[in-house]
PDB file of N, CA and C in Angstrom:
ATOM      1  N   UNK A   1      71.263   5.708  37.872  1.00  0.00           N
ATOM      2  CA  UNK A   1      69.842   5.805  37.560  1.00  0.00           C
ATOM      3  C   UNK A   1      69.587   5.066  36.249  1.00  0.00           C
ATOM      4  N   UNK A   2      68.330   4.167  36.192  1.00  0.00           N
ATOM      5  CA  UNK A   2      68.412   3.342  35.095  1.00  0.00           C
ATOM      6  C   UNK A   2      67.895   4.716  33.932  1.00  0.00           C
ATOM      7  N   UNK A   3      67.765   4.249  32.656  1.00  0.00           N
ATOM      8  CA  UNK A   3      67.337   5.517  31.512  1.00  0.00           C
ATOM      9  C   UNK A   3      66.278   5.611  31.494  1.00  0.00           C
ATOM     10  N   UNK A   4      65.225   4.362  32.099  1.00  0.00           N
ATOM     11  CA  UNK A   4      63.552   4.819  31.768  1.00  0.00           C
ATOM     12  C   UNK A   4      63.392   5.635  32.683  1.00  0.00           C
ATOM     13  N   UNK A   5      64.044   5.604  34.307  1.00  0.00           N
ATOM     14  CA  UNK A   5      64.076   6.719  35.345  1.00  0.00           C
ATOM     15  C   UNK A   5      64.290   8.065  34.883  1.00  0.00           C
ATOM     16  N   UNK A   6      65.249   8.234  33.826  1.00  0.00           N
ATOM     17  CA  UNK A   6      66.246   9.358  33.347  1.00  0.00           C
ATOM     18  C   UNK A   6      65.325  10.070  32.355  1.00  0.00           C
ATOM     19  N   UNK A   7      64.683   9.067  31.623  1.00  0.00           N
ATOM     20  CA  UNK A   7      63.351   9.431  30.815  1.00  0.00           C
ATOM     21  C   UNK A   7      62.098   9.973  31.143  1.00  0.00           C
ATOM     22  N   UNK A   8      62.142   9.623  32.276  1.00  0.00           N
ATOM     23  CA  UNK A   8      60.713   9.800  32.613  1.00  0.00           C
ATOM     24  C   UNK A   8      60.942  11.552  33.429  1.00  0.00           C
ATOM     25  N   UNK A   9      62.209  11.331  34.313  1.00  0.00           N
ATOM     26  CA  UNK A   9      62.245  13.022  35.178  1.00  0.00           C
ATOM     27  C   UNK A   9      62.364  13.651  34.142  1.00  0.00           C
ATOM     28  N   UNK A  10      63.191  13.767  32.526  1.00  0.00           N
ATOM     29  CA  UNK A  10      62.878  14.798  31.650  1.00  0.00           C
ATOM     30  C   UNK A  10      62.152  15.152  31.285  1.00  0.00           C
ATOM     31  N   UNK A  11      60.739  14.410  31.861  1.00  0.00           N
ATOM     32  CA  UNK A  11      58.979  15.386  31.740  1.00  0.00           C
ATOM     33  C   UNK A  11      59.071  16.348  32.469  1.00  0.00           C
ATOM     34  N   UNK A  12      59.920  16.656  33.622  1.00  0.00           N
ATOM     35  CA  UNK A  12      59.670  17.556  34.615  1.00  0.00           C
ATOM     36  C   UNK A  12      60.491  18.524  34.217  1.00  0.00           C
ATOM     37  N   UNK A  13      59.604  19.428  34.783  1.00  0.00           N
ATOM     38  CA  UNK A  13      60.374  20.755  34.154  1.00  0.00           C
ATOM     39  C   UNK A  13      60.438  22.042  35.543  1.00  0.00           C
ATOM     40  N   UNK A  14      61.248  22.640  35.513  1.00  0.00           N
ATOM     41  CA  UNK A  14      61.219  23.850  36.166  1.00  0.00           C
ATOM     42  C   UNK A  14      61.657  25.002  36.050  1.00  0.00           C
ATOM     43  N   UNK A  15      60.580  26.099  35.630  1.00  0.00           N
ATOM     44  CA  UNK A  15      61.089  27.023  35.131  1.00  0.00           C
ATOM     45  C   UNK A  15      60.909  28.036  35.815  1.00  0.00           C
ATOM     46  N   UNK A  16      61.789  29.231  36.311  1.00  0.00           N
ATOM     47  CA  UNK A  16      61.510  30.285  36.707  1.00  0.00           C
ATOM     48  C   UNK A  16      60.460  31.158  36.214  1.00  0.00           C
ATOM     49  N   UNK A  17      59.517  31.255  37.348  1.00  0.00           N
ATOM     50  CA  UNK A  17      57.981  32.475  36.733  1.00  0.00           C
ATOM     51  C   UNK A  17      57.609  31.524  36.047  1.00  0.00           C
ATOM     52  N   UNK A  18      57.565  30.043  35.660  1.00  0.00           N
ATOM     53  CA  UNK A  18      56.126  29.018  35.458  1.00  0.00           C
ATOM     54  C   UNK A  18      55.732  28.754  36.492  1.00  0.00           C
ATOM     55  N   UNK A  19      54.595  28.858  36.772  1.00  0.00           N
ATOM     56  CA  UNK A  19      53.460  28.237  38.634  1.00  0.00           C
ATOM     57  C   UNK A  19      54.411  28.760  39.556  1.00  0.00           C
ATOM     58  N   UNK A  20      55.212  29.433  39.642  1.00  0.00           N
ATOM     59  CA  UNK A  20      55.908  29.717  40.744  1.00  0.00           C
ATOM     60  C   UNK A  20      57.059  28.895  41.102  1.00  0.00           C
ATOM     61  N   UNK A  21      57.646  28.310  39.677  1.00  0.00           N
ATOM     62  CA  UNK A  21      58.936  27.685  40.073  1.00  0.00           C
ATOM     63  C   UNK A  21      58.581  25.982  40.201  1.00  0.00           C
ATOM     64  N   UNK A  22      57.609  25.399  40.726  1.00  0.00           N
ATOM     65  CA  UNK A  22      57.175  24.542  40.761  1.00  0.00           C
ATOM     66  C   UNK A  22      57.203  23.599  39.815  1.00  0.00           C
ATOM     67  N   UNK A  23      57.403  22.390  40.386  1.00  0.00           N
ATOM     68  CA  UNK A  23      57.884  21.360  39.165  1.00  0.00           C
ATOM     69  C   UNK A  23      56.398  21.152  38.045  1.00  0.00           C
ATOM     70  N   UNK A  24      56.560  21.352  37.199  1.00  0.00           N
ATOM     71  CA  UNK A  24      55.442  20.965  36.087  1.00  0.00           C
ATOM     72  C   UNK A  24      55.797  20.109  35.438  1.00  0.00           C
ATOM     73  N   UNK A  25      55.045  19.639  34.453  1.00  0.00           N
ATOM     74  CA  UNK A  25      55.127  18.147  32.894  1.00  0.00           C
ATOM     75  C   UNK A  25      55.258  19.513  32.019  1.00  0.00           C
ATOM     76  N   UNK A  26      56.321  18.708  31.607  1.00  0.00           N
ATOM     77  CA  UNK A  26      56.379  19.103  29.998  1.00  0.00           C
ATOM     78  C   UNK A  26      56.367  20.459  30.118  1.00  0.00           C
ATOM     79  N   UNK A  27      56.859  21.890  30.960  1.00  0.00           N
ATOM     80  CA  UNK A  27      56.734  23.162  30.501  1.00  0.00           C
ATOM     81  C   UNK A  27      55.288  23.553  30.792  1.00  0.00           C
ATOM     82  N   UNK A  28      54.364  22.702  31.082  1.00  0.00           N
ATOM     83  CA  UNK A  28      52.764  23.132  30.826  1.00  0.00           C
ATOM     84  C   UNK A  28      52.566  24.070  32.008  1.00  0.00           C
ATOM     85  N   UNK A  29      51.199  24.522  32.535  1.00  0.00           N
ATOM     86  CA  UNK A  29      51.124  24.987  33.625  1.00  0.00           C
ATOM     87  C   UNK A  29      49.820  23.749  34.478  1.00  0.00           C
ATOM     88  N   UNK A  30      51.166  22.538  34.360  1.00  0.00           N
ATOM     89  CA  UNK A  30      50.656  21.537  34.781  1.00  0.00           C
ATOM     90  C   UNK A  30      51.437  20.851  36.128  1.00  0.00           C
ATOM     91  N   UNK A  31      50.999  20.977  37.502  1.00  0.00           N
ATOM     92  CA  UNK A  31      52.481  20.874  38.170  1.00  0.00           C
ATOM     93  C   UNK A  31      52.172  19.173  38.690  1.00  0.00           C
ATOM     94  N   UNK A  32      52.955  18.361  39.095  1.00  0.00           N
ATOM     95  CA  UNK A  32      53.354  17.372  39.960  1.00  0.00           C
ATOM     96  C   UNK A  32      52.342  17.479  41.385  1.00  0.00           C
ATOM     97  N   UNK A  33      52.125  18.513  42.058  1.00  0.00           N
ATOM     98  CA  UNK A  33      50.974  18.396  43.072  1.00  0.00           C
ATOM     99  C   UNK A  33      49.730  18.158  42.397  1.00  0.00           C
ATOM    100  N   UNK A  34      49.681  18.835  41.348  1.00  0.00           N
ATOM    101  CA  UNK A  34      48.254  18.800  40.675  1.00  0.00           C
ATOM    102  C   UNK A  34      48.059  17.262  40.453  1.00  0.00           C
ATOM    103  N   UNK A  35      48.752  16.410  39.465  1.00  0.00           N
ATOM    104  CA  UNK A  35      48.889  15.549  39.578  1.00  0.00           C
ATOM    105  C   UNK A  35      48.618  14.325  40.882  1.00  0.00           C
ATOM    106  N   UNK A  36      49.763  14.560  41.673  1.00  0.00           N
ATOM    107  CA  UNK A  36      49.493  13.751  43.378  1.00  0.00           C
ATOM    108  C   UNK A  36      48.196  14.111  43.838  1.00  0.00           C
ATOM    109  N   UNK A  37      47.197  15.372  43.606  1.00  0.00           N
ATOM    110  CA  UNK A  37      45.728  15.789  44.375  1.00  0.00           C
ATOM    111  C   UNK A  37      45.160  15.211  43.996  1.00  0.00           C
ATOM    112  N   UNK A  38      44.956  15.114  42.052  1.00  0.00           N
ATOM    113  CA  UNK A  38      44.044  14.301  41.966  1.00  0.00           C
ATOM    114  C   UNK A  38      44.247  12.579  42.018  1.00  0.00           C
ATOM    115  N   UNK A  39      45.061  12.184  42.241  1.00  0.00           N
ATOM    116  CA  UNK A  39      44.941  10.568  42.456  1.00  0.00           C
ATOM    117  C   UNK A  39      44.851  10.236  43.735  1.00  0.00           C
ATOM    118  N   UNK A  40      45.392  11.750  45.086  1.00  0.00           N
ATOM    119  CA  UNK A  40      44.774  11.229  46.289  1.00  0.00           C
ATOM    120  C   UNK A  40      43.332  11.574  46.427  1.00  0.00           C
ATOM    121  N   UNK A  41      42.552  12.080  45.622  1.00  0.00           N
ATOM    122  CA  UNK A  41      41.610  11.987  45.614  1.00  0.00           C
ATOM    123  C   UNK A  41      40.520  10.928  45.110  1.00  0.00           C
ATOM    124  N   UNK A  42      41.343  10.115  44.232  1.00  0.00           N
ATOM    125  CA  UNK A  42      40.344   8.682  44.203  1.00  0.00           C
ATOM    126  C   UNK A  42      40.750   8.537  42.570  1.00  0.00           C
ATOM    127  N   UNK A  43      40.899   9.510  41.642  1.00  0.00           N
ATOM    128  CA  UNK A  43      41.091   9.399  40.670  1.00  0.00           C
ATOM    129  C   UNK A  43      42.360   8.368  39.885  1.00  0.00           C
ATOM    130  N   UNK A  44      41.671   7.956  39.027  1.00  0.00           N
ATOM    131  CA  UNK A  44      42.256   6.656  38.772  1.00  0.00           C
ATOM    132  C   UNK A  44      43.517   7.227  37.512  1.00  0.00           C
ATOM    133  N   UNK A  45      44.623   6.812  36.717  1.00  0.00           N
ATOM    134  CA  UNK A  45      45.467   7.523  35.556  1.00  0.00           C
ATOM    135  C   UNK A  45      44.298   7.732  34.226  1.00  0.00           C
ATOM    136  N   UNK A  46      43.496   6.501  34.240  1.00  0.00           N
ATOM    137  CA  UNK A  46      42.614   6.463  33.215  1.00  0.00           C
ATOM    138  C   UNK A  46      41.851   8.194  33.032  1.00  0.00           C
ATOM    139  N   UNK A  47      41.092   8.275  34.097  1.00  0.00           N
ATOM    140  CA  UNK A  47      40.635   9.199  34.682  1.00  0.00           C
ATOM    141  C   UNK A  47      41.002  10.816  34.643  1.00  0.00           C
ATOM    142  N   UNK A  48      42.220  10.628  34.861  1.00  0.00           N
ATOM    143  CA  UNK A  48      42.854  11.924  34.773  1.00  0.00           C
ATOM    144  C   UNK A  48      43.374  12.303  33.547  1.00  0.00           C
ATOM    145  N   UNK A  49      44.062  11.242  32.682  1.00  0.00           N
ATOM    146  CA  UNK A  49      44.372  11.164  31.041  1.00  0.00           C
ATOM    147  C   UNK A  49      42.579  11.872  30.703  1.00  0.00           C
ATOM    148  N   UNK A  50      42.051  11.180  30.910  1.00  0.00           N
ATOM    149  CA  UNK A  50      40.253  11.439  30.285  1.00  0.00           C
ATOM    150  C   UNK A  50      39.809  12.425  30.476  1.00  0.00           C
ATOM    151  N   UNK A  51      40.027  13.263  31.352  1.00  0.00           N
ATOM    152  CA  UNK A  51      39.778  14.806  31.872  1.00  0.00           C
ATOM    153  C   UNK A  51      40.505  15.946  31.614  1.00  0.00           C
ATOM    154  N   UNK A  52      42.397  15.083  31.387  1.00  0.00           N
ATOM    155  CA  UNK A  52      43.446  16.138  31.050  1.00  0.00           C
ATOM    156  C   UNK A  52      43.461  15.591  30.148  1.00  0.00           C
ATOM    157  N   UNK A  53      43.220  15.927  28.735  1.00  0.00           N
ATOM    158  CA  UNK A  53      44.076  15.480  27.366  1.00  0.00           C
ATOM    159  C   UNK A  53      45.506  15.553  27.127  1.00  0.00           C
ATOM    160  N   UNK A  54      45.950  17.040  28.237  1.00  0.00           N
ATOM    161  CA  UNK A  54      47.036  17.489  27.574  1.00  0.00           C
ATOM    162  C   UNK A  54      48.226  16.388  28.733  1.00  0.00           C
ATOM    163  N   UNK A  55      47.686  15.709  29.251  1.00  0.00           N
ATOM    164  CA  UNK A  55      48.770  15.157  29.807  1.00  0.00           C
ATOM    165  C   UNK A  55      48.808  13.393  29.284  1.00  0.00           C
ATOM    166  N   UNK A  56      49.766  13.048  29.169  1.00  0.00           N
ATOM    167  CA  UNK A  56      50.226  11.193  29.162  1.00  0.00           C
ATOM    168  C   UNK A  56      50.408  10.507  29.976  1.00  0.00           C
ATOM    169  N   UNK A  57      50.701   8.924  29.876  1.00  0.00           N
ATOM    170  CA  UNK A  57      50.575   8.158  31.232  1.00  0.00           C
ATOM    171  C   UNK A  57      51.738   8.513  31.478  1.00  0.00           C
ATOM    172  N   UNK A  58      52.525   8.787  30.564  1.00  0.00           N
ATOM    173  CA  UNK A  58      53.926   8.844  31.201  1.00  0.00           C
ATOM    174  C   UNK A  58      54.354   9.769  32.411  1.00  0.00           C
ATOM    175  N   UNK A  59      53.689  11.002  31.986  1.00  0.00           N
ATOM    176  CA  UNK A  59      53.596  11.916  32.997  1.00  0.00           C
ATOM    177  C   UNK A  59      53.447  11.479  34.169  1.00  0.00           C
ATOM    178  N   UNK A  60      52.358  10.846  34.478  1.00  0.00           N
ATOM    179  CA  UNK A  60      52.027  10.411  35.931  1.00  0.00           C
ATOM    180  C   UNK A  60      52.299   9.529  36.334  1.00  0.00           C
ATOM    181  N   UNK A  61      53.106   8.945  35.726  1.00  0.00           N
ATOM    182  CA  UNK A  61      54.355   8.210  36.520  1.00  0.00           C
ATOM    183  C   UNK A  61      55.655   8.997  36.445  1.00  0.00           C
ATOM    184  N   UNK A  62      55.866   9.752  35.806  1.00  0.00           N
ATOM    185  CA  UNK A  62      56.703  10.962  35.721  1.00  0.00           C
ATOM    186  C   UNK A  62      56.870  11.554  37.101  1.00  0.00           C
ATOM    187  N   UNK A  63      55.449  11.864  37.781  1.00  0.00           N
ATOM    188  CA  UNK A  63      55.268  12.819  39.035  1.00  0.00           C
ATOM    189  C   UNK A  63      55.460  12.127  39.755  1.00  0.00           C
ATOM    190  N   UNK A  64      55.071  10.736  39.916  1.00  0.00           N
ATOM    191  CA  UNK A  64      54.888   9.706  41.156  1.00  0.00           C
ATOM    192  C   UNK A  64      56.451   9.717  41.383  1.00  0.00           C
ATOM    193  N   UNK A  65      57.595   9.217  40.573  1.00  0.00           N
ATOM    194  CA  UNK A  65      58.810   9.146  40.440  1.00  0.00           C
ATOM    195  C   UNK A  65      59.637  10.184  41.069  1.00  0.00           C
ATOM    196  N   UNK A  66      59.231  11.323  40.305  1.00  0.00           N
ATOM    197  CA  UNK A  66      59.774  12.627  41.124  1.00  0.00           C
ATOM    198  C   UNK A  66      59.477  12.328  42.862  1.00  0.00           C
ATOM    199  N   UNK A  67      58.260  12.752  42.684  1.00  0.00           N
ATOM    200  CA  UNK A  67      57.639  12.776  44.258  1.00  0.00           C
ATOM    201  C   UNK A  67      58.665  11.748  44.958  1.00  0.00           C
ATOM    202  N   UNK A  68      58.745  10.566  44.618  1.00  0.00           N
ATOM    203  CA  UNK A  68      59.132   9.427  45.308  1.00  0.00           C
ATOM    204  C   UNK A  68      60.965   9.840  45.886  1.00  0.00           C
ATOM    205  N   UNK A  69      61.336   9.718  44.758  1.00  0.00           N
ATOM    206  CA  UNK A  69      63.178  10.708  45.008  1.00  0.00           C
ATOM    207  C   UNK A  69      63.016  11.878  45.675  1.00  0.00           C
ATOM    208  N   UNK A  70      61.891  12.709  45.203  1.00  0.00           N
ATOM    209  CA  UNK A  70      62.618  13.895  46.473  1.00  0.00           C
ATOM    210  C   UNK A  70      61.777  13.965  47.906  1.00  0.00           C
ATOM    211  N   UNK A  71      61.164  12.474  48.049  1.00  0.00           N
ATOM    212  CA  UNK A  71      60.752  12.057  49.511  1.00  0.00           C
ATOM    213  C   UNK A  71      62.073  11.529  50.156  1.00  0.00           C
ATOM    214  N   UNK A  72      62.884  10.435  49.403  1.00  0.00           N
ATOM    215  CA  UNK A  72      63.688   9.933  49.513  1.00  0.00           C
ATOM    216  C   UNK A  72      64.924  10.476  49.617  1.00  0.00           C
ATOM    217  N   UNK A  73      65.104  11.526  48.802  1.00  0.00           N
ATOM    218  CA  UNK A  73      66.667  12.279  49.036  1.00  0.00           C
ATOM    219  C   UNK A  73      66.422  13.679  50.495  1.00  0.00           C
ATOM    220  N   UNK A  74      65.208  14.001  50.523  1.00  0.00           N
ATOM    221  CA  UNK A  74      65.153  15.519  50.856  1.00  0.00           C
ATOM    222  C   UNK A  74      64.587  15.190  52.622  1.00  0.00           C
ATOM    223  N   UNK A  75      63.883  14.274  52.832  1.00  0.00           N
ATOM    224  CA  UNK A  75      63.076  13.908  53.958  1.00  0.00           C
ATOM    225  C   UNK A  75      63.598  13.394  54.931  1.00  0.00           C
ATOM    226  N   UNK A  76      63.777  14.128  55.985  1.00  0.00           N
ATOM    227  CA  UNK A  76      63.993  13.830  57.611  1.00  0.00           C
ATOM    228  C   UNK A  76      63.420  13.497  58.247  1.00  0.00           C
ATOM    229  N   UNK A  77      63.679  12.753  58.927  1.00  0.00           N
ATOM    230  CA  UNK A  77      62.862  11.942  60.107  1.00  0.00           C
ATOM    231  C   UNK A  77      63.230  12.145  61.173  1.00  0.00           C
ATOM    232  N   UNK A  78      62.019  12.835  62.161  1.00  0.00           N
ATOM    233  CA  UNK A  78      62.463  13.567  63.442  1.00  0.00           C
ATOM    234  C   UNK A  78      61.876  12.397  64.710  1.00  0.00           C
TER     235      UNK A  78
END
């Protein structure tokens, strides 16, 4: 794994009894779906930085990344 990869999943966090275990940024009660809803919803990074203060761009490429590996490691094709 290159280190900006390695950098970027150490935004993700998972903690037992945060959101229910669910991957969040940074410890927050900010999860990775939350993230993926609002950009399939039309919302642009600008957008979501502008609405969430408490999150960075990094983050959301943080989630996209995650998302992307555990499509890639975890996902069967029937």
């Amino acid at each position: 794994m290159k280190e900006q990869e390695s950098n970027l999943l150490k935004r993700i966090t998972i903690i037992p009894g945060l959101m229910g275990g669910k991957p969040t940024i940074r410890g927050n009660r900010f999860t990775v779906i939350d993230i993926l809803e609002l950009l399939s919803s039309g919302m642009t990074k600008e957008e979501i930085l502008e609405e969430h203060p408490i999150l960075e761009n990094e983050d959301i490429t943080a989630a996209l990344l995650f998302s992307a590996k555990q499509l890639r490691d975890d996902y069967i094709f029937e």
